[in-house]
N, C-alpha and C. Protein backbone atom coordinates (compact mmCIF):
# COMPACT_ATOMS: atom_id res chain seq x y z
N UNK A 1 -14.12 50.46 7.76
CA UNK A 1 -14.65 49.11 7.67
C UNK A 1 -14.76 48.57 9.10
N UNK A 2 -15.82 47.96 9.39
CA UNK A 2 -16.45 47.29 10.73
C UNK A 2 -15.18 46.46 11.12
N UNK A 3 -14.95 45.99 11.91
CA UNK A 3 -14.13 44.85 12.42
C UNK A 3 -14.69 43.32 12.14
N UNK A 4 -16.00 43.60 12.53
CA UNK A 4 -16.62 42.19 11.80
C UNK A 4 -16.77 42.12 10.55
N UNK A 5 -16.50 43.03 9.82
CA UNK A 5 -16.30 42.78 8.42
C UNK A 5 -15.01 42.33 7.74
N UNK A 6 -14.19 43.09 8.63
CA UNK A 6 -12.77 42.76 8.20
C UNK A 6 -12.47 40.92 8.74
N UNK A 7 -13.14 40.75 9.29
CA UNK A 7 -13.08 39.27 9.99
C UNK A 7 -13.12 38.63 8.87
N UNK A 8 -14.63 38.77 8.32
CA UNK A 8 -15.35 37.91 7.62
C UNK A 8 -14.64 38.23 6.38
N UNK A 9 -14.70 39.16 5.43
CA UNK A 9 -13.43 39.12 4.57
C UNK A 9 -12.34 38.51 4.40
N UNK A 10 -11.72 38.32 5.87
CA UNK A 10 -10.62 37.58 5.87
C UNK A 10 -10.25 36.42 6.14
N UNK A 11 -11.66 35.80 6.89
CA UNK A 11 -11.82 34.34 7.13
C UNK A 11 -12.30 33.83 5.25
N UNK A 12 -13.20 34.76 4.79
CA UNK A 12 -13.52 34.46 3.00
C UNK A 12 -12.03 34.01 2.46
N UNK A 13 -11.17 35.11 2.23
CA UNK A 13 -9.60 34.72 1.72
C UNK A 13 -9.19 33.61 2.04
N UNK A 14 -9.35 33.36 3.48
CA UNK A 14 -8.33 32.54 3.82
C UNK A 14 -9.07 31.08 3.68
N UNK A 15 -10.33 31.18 3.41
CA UNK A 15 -11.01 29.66 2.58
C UNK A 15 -10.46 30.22 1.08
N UNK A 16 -10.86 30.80 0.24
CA UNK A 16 -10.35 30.51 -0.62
C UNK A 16 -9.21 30.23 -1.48
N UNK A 17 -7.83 31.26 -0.21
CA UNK A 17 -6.61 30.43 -0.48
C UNK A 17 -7.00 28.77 -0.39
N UNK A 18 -7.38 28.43 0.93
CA UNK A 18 -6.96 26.68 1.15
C UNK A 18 -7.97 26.30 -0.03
N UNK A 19 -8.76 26.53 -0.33
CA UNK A 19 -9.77 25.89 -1.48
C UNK A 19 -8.91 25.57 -2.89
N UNK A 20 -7.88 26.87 -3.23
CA UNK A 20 -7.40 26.59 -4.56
C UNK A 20 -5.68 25.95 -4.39
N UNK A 21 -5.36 26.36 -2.88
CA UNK A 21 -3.85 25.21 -3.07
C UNK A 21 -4.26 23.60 -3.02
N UNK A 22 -5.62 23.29 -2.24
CA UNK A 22 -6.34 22.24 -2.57
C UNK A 22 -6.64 21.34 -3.65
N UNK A 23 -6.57 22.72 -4.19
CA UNK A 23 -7.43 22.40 -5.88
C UNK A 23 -5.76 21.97 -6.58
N UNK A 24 -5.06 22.78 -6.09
CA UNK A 24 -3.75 22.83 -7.29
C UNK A 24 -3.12 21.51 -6.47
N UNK A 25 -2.70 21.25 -5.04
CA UNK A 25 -2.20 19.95 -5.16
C UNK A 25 -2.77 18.63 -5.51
N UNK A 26 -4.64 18.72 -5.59
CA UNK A 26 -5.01 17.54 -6.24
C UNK A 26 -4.49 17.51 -7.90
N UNK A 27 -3.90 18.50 -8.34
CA UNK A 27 -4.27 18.50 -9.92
C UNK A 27 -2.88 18.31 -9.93
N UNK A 28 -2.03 18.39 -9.31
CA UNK A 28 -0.34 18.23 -8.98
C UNK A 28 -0.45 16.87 -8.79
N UNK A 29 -1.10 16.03 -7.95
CA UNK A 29 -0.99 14.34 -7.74
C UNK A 29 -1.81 13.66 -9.34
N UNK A 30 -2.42 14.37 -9.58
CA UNK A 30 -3.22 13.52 -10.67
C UNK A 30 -2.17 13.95 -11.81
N UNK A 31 -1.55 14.94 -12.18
CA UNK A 31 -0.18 15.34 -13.33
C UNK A 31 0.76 14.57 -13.16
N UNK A 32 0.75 13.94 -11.54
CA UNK A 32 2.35 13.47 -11.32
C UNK A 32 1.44 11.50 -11.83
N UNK A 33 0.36 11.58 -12.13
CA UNK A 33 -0.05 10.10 -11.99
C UNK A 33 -0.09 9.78 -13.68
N UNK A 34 -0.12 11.33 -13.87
CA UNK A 34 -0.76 10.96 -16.09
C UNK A 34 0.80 10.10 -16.55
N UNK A 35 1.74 9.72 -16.10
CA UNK A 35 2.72 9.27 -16.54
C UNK A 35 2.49 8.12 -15.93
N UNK A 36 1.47 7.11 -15.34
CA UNK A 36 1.03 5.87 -14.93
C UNK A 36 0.42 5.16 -15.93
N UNK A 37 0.36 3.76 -15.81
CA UNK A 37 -0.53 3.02 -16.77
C UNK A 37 -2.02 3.05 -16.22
N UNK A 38 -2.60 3.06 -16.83
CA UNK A 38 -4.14 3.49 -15.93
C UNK A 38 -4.63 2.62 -15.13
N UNK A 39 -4.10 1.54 -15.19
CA UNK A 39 -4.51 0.31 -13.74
C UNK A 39 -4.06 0.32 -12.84
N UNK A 40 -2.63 1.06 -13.25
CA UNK A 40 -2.03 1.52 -11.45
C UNK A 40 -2.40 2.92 -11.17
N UNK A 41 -2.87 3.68 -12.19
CA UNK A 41 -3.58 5.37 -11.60
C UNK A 41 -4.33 5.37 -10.84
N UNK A 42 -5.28 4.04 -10.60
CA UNK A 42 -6.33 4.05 -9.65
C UNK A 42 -6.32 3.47 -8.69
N UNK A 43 -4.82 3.21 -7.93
CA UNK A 43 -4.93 2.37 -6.93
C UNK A 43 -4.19 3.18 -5.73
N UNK A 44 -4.35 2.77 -4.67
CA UNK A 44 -3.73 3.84 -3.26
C UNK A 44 -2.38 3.83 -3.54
N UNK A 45 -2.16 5.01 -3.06
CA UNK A 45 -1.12 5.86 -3.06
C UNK A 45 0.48 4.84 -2.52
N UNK A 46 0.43 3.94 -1.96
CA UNK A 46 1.48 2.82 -1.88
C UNK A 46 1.40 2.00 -2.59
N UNK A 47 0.81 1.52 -3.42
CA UNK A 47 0.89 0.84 -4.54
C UNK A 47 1.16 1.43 -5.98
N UNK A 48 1.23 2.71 -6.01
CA UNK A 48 1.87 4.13 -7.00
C UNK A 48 2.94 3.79 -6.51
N UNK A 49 3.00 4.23 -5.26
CA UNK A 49 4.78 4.49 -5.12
C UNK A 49 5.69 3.64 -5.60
N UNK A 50 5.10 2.21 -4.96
CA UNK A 50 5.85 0.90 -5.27
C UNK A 50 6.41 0.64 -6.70
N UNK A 51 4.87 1.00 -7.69
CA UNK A 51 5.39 0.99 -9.06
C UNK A 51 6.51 2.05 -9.24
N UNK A 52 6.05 2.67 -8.91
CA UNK A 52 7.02 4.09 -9.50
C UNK A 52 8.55 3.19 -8.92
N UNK A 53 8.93 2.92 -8.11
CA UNK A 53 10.51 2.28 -7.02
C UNK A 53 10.55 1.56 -8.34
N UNK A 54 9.15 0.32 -8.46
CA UNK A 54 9.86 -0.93 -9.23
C UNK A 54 9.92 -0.23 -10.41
N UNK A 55 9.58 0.37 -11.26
CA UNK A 55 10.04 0.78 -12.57
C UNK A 55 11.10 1.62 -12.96
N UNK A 56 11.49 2.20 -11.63
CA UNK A 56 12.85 2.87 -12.02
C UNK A 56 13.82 1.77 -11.65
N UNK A 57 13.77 0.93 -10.63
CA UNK A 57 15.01 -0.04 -9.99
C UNK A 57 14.67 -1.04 -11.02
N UNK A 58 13.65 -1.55 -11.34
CA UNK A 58 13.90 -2.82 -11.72
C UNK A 58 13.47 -3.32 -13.59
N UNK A 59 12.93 -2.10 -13.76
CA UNK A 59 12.31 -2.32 -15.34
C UNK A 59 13.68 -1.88 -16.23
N UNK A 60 15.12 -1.50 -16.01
CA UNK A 60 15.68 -1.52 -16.64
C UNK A 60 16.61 -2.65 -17.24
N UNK A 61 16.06 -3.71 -16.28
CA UNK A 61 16.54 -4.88 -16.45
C UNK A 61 15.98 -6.44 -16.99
N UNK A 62 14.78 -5.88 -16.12
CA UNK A 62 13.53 -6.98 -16.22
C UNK A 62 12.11 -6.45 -17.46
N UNK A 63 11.60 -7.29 -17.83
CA UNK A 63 10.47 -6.65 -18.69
C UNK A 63 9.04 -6.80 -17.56
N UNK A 64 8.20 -6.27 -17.78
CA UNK A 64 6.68 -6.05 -16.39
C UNK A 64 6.30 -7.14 -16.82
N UNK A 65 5.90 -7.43 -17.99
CA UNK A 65 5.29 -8.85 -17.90
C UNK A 65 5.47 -9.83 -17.93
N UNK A 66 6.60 -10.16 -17.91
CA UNK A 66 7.27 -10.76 -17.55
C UNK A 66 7.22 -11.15 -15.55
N UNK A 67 7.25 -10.32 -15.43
CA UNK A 67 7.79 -9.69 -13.81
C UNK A 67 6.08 -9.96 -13.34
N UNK A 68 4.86 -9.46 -14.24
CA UNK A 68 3.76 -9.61 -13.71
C UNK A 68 3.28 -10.71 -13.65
N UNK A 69 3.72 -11.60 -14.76
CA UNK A 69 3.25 -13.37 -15.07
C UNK A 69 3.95 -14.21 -14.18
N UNK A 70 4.85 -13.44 -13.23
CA UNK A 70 5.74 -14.68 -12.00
C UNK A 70 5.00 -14.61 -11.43
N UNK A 71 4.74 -16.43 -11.17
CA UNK A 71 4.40 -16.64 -10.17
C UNK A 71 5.19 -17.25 -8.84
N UNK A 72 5.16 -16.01 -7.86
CA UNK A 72 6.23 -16.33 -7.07
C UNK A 72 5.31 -16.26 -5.58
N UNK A 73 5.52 -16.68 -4.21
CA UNK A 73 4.90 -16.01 -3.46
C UNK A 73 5.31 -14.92 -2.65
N UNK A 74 5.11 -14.56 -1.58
CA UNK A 74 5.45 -13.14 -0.89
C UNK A 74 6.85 -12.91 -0.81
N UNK A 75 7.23 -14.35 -0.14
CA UNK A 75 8.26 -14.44 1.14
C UNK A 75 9.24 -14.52 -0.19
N UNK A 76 8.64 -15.98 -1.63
CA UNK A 76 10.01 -15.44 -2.60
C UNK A 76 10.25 -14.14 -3.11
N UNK A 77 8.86 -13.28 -3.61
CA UNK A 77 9.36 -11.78 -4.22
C UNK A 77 10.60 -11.48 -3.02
N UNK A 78 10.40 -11.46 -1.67
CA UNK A 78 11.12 -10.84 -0.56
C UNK A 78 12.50 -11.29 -0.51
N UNK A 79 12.80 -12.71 -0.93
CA UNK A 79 14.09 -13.06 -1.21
C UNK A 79 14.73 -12.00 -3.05
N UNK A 80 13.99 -12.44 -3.75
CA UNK A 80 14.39 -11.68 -4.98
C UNK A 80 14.82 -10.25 -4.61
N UNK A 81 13.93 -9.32 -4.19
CA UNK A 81 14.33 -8.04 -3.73
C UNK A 81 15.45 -7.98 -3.25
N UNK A 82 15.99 -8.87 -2.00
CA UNK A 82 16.91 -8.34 -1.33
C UNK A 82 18.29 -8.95 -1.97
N UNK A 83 17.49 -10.04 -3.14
CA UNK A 83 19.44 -10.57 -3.97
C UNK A 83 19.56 -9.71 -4.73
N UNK A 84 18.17 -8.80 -5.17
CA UNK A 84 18.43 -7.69 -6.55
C UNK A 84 19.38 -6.37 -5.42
N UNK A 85 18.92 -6.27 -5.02
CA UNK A 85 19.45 -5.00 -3.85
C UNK A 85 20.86 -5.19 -3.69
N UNK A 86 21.50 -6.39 -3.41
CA UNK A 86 22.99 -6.61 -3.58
C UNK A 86 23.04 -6.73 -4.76
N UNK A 87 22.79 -6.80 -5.47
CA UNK A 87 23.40 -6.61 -6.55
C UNK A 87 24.14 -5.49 -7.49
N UNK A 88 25.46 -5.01 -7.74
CA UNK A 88 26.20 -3.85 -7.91
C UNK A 88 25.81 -3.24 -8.98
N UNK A 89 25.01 -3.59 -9.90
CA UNK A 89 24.23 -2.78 -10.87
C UNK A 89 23.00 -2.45 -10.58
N UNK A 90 22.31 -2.96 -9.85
CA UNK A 90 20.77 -3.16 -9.39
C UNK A 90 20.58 -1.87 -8.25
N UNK A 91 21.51 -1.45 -7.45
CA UNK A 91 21.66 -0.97 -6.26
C UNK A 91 20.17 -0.29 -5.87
N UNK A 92 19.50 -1.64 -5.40
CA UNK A 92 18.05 -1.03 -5.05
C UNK A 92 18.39 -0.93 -3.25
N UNK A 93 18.05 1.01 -2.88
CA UNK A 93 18.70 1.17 -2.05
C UNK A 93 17.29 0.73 -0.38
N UNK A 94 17.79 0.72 0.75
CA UNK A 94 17.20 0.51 1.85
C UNK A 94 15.51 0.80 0.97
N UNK A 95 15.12 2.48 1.44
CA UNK A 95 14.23 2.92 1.60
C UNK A 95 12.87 2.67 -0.09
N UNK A 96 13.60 2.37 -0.77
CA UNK A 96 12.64 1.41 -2.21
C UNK A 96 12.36 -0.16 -1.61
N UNK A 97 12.88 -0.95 -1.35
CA UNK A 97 12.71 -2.13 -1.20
C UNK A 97 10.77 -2.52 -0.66
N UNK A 98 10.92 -1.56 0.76
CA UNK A 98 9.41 -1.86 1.07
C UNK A 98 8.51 -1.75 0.06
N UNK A 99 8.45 -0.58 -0.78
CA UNK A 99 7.29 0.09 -1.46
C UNK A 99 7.65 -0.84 -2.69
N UNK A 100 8.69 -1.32 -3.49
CA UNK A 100 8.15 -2.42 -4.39
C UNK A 100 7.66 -3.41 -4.21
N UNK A 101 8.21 -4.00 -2.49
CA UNK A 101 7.57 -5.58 -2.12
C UNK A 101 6.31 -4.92 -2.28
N UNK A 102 5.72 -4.36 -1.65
CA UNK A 102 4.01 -3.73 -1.49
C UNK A 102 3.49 -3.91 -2.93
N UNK A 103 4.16 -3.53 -4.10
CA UNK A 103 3.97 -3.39 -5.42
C UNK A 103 3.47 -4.80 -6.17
N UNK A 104 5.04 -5.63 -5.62
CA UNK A 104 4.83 -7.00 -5.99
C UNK A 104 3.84 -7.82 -5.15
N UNK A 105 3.58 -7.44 -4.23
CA UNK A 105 2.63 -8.12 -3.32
C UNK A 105 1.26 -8.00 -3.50
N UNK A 106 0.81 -6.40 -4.28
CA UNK A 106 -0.19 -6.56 -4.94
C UNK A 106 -0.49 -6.92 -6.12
N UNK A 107 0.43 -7.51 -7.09
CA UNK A 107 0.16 -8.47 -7.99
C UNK A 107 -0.26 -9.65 -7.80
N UNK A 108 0.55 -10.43 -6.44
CA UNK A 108 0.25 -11.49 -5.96
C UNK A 108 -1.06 -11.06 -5.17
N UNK A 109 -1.44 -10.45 -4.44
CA UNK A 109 -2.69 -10.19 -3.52
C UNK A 109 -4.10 -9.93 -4.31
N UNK A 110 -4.01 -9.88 -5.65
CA UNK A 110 -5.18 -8.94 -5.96
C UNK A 110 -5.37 -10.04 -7.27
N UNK A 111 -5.15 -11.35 -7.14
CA UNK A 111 -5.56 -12.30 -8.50
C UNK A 111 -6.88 -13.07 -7.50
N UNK A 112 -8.22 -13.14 -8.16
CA UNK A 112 -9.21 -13.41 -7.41
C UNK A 112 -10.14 -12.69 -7.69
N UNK A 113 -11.34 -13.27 -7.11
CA UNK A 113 -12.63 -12.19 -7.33
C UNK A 113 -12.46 -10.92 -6.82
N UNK A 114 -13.47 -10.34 -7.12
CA UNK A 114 -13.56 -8.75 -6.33
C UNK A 114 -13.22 -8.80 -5.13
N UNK A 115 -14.23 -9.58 -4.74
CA UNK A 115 -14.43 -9.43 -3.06
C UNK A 115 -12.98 -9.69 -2.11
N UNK A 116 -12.21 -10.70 -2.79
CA UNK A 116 -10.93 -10.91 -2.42
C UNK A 116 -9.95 -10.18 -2.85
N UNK A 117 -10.09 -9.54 -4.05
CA UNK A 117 -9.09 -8.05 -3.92
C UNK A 117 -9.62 -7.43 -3.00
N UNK A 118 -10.67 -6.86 -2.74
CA UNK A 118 -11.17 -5.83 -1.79
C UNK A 118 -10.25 -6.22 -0.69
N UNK A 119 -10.44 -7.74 -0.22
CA UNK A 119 -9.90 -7.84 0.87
C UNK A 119 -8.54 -8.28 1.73
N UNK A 120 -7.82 -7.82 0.37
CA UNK A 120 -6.44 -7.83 0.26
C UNK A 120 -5.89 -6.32 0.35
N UNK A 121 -6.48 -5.58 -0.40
CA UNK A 121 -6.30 -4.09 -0.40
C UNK A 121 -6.69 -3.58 1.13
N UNK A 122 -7.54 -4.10 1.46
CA UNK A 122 -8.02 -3.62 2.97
C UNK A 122 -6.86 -4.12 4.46
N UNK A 123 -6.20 -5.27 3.47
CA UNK A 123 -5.31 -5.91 4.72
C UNK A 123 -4.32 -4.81 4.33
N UNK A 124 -3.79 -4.53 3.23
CA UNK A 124 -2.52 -4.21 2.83
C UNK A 124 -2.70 -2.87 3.31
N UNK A 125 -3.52 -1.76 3.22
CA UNK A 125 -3.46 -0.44 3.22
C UNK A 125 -3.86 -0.23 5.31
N UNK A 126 -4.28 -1.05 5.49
CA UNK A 126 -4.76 -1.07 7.18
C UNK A 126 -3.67 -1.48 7.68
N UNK A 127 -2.81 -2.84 7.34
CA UNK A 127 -1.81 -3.20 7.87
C UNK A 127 -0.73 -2.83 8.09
N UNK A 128 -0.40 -2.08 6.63
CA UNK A 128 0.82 -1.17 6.54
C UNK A 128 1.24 0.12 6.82
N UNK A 129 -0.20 0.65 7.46
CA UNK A 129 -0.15 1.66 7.73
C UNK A 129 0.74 2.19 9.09
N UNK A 130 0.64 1.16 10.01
CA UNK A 130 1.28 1.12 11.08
C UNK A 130 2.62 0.36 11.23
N UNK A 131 2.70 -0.74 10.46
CA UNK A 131 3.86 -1.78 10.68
C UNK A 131 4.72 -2.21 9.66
N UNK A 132 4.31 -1.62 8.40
CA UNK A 132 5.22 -2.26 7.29
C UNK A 132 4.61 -4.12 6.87
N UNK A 133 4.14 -3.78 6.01
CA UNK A 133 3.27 -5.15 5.91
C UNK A 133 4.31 -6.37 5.43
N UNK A 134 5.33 -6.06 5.40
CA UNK A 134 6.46 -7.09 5.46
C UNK A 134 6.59 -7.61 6.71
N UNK A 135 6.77 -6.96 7.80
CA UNK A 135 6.54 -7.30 9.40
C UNK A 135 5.04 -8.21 9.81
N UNK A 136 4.33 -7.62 9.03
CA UNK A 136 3.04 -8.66 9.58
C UNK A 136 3.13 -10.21 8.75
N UNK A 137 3.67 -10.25 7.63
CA UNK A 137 4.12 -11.36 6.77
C UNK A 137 5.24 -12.09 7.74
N UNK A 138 5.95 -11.88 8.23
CA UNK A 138 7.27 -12.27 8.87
C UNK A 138 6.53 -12.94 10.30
N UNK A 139 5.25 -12.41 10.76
CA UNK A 139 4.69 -12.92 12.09
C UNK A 139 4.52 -13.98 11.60
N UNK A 140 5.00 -15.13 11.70
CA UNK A 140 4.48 -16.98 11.69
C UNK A 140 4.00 -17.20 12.99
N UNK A 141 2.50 -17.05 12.78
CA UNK A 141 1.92 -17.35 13.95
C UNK A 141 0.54 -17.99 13.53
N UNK A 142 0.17 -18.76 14.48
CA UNK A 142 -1.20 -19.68 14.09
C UNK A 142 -2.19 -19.24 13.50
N UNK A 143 -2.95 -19.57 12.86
CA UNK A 143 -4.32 -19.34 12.41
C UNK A 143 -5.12 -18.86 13.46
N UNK A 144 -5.33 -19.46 14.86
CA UNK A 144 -5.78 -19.18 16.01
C UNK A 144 -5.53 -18.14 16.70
N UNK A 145 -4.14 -17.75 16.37
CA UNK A 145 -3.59 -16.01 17.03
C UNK A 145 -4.20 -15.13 16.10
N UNK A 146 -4.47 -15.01 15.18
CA UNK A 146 -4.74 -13.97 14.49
C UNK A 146 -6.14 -13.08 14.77
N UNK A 147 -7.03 -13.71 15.31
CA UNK A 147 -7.99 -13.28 15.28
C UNK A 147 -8.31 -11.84 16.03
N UNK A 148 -7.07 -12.45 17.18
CA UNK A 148 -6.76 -11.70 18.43
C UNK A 148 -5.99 -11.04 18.42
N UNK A 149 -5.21 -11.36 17.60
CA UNK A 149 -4.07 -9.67 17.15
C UNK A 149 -4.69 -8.95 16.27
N UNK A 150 -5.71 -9.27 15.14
CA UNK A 150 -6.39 -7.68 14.42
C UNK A 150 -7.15 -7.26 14.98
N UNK A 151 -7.70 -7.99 15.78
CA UNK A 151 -8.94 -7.16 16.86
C UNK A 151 -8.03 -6.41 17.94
N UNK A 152 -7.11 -6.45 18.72
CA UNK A 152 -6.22 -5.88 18.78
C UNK A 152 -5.85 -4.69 18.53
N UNK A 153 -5.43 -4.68 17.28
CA UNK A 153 -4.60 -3.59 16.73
C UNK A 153 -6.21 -3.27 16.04
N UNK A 154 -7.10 -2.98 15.76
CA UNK A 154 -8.45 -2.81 15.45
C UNK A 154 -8.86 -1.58 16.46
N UNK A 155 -8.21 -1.88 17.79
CA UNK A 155 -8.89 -1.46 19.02
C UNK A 155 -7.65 -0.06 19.37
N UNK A 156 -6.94 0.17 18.34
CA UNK A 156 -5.75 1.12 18.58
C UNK A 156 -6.27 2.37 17.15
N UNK A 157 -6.59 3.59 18.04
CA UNK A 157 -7.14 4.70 17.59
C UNK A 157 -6.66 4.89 16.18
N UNK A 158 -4.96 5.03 16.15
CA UNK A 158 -4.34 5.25 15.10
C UNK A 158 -4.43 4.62 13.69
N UNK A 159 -4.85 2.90 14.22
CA UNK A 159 -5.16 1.97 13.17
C UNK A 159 -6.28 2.28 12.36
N UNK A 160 -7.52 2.91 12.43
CA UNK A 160 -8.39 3.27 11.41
C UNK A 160 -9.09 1.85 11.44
N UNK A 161 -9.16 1.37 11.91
CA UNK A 161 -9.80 -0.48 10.93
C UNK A 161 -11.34 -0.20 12.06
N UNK A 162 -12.19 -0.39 10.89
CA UNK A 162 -13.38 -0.46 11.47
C UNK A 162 -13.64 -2.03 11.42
N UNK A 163 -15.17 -2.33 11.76
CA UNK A 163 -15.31 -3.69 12.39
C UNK A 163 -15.72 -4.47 10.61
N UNK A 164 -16.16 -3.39 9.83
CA UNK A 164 -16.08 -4.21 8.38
C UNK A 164 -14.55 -5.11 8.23
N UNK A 165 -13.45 -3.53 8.11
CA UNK A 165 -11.81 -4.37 7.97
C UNK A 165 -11.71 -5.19 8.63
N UNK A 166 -12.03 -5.37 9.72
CA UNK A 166 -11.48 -6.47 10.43
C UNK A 166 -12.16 -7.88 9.83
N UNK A 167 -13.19 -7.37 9.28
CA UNK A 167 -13.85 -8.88 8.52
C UNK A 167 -12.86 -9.12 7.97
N UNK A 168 -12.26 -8.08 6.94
CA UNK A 168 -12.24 -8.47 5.68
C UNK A 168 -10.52 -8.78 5.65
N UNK A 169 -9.55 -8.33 6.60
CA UNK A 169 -8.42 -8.56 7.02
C UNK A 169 -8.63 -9.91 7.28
N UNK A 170 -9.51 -10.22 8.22
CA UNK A 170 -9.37 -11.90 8.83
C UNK A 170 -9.57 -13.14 7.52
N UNK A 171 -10.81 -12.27 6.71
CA UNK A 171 -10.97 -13.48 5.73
C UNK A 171 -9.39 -13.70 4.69
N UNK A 172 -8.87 -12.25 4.35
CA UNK A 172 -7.64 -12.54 3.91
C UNK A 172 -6.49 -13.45 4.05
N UNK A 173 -6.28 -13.06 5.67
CA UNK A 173 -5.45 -14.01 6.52
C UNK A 173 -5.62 -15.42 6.47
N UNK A 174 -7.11 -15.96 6.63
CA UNK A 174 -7.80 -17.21 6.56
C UNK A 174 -7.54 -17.49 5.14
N UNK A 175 -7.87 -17.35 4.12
CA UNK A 175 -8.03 -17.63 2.83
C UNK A 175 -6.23 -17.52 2.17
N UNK A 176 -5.29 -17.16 2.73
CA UNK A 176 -3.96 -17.01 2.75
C UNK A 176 -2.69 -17.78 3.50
N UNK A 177 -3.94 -18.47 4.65
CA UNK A 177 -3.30 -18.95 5.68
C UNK A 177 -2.98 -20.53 5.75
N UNK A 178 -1.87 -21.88 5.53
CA UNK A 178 -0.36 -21.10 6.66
C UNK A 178 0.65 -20.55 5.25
N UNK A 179 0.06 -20.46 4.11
CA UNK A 179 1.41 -19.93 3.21
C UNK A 179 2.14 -19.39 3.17
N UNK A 180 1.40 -17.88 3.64
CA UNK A 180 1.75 -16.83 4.09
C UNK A 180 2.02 -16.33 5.44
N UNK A 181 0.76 -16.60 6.36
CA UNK A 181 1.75 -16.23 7.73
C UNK A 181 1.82 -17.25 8.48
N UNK A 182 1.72 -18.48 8.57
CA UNK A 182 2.19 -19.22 9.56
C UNK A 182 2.40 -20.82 9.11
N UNK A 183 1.73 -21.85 10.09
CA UNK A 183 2.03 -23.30 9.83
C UNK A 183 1.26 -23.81 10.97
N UNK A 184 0.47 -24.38 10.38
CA UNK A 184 -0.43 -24.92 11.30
C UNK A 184 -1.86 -25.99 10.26
């Protein structure tokens, strides 16, 4: 057998290994999702998780709709979390806490038209990607700073935010703003 054959043979295998562990871990995330309610099957992968934290930590205590019909805002879910977390039956540990606030935050983030879920999902999945979107909630800073910190962090390779997100981050912030991050 040629050498360039044996190449090409073996560059063939070695796509079609990655083609079918491909195939088998998408069908592994969508098996691990068939145990979801189908409104959270379709949402990014931190807002799965979150449910998944809050339904093991907190649905043994609390009922969802209950839990989904509060109306609470960010900063209270963020107090609730951390009195449930002390709490000696509750023991919701460090590393759950973020991914349910995220959970509960998209209950609160995503009541509104389309366009304003869109642009809540776009703050939440851009924002958190880098900082823990509890940290960008915790910035109390003007209406006037903001513009200049997502363009900012907009302008940082790792962040992903094209010049659409950044619309659609700012209108969030604006349409959210001082409740949530600041006072002004």
């Amino acid at each position: 057998m040629s050498r360039r054959r044996a190449k090409s043979l073996w560059a063939a295998a070695a796509g079609a290994l990655l083609l079918a562990s491909t195939a088998a871990a998408v069908h592994s995330e969508q098996a691990k999702d068939a145990d979801l309610p189908p409104e959270i099957r379709r949402l990014p992968f931190e807002i799965r998780d979150g449910y998944r934290r809050f339904a093991k930590r907190c649905l043994g205590c609390h009922d969802r709709k209950r839990v989904d019909a509060a109306k609470k805002t960010l900063f209270e879910w963020q107090g609730v979390i951390g009195t449930m977390a002390l709490k000696k039956e509750a023991r919701i540990p460090l590393e759950d806490r973020q991914p349910i606030f995220l959970y509960l935050a998209y209950l609160h983030g995503t009541r509104g038209s389309a366009r304003e879920r869109d642009e809540y999902l776009t703050f939440l999945t851009r924002c958190e990607d880098c900082h823990g979107v509890g940290l960008v909630y915790r910035e109390r800073k003007p209406l006037p700073e903001w513009p200049s910190i997502v363009h900012r962090m907009a302008g940082k390779g790792q962040a992903h935010i094209s010049a659409d997100d950044e619309a659609k981050i700012m209108a969030y912030i604006r349409r959210m703003h001082p409740d949530l991050f600041g006072v002004d």
